[in-house]
Each structure stands twice: as C-alpha cells, then as structure tokens.
Protein backbone atom coordinates (compact mmCIF):
# COMPACT_ATOMS: atom_id res chain seq x y z
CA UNK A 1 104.55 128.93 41.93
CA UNK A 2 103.03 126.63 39.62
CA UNK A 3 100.19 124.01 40.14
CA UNK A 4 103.32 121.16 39.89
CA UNK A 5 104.82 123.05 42.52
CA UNK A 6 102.62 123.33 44.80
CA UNK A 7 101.76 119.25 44.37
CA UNK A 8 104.99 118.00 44.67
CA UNK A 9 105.39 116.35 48.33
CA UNK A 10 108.33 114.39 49.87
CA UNK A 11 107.50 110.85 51.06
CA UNK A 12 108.07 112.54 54.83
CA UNK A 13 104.91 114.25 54.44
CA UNK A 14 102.84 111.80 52.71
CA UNK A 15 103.71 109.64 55.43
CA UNK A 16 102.67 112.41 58.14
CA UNK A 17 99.21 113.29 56.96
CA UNK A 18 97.96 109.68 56.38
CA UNK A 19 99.69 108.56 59.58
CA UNK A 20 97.77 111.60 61.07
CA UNK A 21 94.44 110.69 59.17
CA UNK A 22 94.57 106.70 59.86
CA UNK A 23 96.51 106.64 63.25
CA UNK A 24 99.89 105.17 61.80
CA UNK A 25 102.39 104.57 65.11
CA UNK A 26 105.58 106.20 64.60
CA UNK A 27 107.05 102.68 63.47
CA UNK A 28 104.49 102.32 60.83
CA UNK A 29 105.10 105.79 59.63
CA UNK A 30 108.80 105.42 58.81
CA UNK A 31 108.44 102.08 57.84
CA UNK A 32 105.68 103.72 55.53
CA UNK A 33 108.19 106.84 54.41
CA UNK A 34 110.32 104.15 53.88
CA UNK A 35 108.76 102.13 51.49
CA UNK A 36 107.46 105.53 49.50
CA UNK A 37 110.83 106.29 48.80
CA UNK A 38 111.88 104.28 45.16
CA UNK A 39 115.71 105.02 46.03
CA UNK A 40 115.37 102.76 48.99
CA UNK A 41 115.66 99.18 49.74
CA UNK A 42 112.93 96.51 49.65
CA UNK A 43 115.41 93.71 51.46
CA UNK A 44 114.53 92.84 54.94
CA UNK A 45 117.64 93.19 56.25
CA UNK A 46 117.62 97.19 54.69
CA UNK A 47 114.97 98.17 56.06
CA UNK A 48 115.27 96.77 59.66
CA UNK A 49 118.71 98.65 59.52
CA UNK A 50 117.31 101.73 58.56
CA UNK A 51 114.66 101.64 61.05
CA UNK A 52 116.40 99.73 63.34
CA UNK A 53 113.81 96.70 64.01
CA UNK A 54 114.28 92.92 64.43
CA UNK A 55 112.91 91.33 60.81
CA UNK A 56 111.01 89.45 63.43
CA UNK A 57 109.42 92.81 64.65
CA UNK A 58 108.77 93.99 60.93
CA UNK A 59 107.37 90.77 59.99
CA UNK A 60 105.17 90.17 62.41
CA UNK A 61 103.99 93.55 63.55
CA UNK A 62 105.00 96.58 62.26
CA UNK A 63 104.27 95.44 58.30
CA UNK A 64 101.10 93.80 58.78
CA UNK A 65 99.52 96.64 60.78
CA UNK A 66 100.40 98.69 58.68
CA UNK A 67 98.70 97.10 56.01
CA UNK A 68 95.71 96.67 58.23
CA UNK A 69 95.67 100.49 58.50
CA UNK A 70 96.23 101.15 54.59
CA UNK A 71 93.49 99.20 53.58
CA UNK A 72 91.51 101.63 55.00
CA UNK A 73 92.20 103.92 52.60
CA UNK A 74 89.34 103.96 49.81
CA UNK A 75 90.53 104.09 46.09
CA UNK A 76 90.02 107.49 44.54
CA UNK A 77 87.54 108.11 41.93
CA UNK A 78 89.49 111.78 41.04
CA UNK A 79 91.17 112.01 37.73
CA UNK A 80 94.53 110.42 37.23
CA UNK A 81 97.82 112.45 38.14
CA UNK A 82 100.46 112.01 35.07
C-alpha cells in the first residue's frame, strides 16, 4: 500500500478522532462529518434534514459550539499536503 493509501481518510473518521481529541458531542460530530463532505449540502434546511435538528437547534447550538470547539485546533506548521 502506498503512502496515498494509507493517508486517504473518509470524513467519518476525521470527524471521529477530532471529536475524540476536542470532545465534539455526537451532534457536533455529524454535523462536523457533514460539513467535510463537498457532495453535501450547505442549506439550512439540508442539513437539519440530514441530521434531523430544528434550524433553530443548529443555529443556536449545535453550529456555534462547534465552532467554539474547532477553534481550538492550532494551525499546522507541517508541510502542505497537495
């Protein structure tokens, strides 16, 4: 298996070791898996559907602690991935 290979990681499990890491609640975490995913919708209305939320709860809770708990996350000074 090549080094591409063995880097490549669905948005399910980016989502699980950074929800582990900076104690994401299971909303947060889908709502983050969500968002990773390009394919998906950025409209409200999608994405209390697919997690089946009020836009009232994602507004108001969910999305802004979970931007509370990403801003924890320090920017990398690694190399660049292309």
């Amino acid at each position: 298996m090549g080094v591409a290979e063995e880097l490549e990681m669905t948005c399910e499990e980016v989502a699980a070791s950074i929800a582990k890491e900076y104690g994401l609640n299971k909303k947060e975490q889908r709502l983050f898996t969500y968002l990773l995913d390009d394919n998906n919708s950025k409209n409200v209305g999608d994405i209390c559907l697919a997690l089946k939320t009020t836009p009232m709860t994602l507004i108001g809770k969910t999305k802004p602690s979970l931007d509370k708990k990403l801003d924890q996350i320090p920017d990398s000074d690694g190399p660049e991935v292309n």
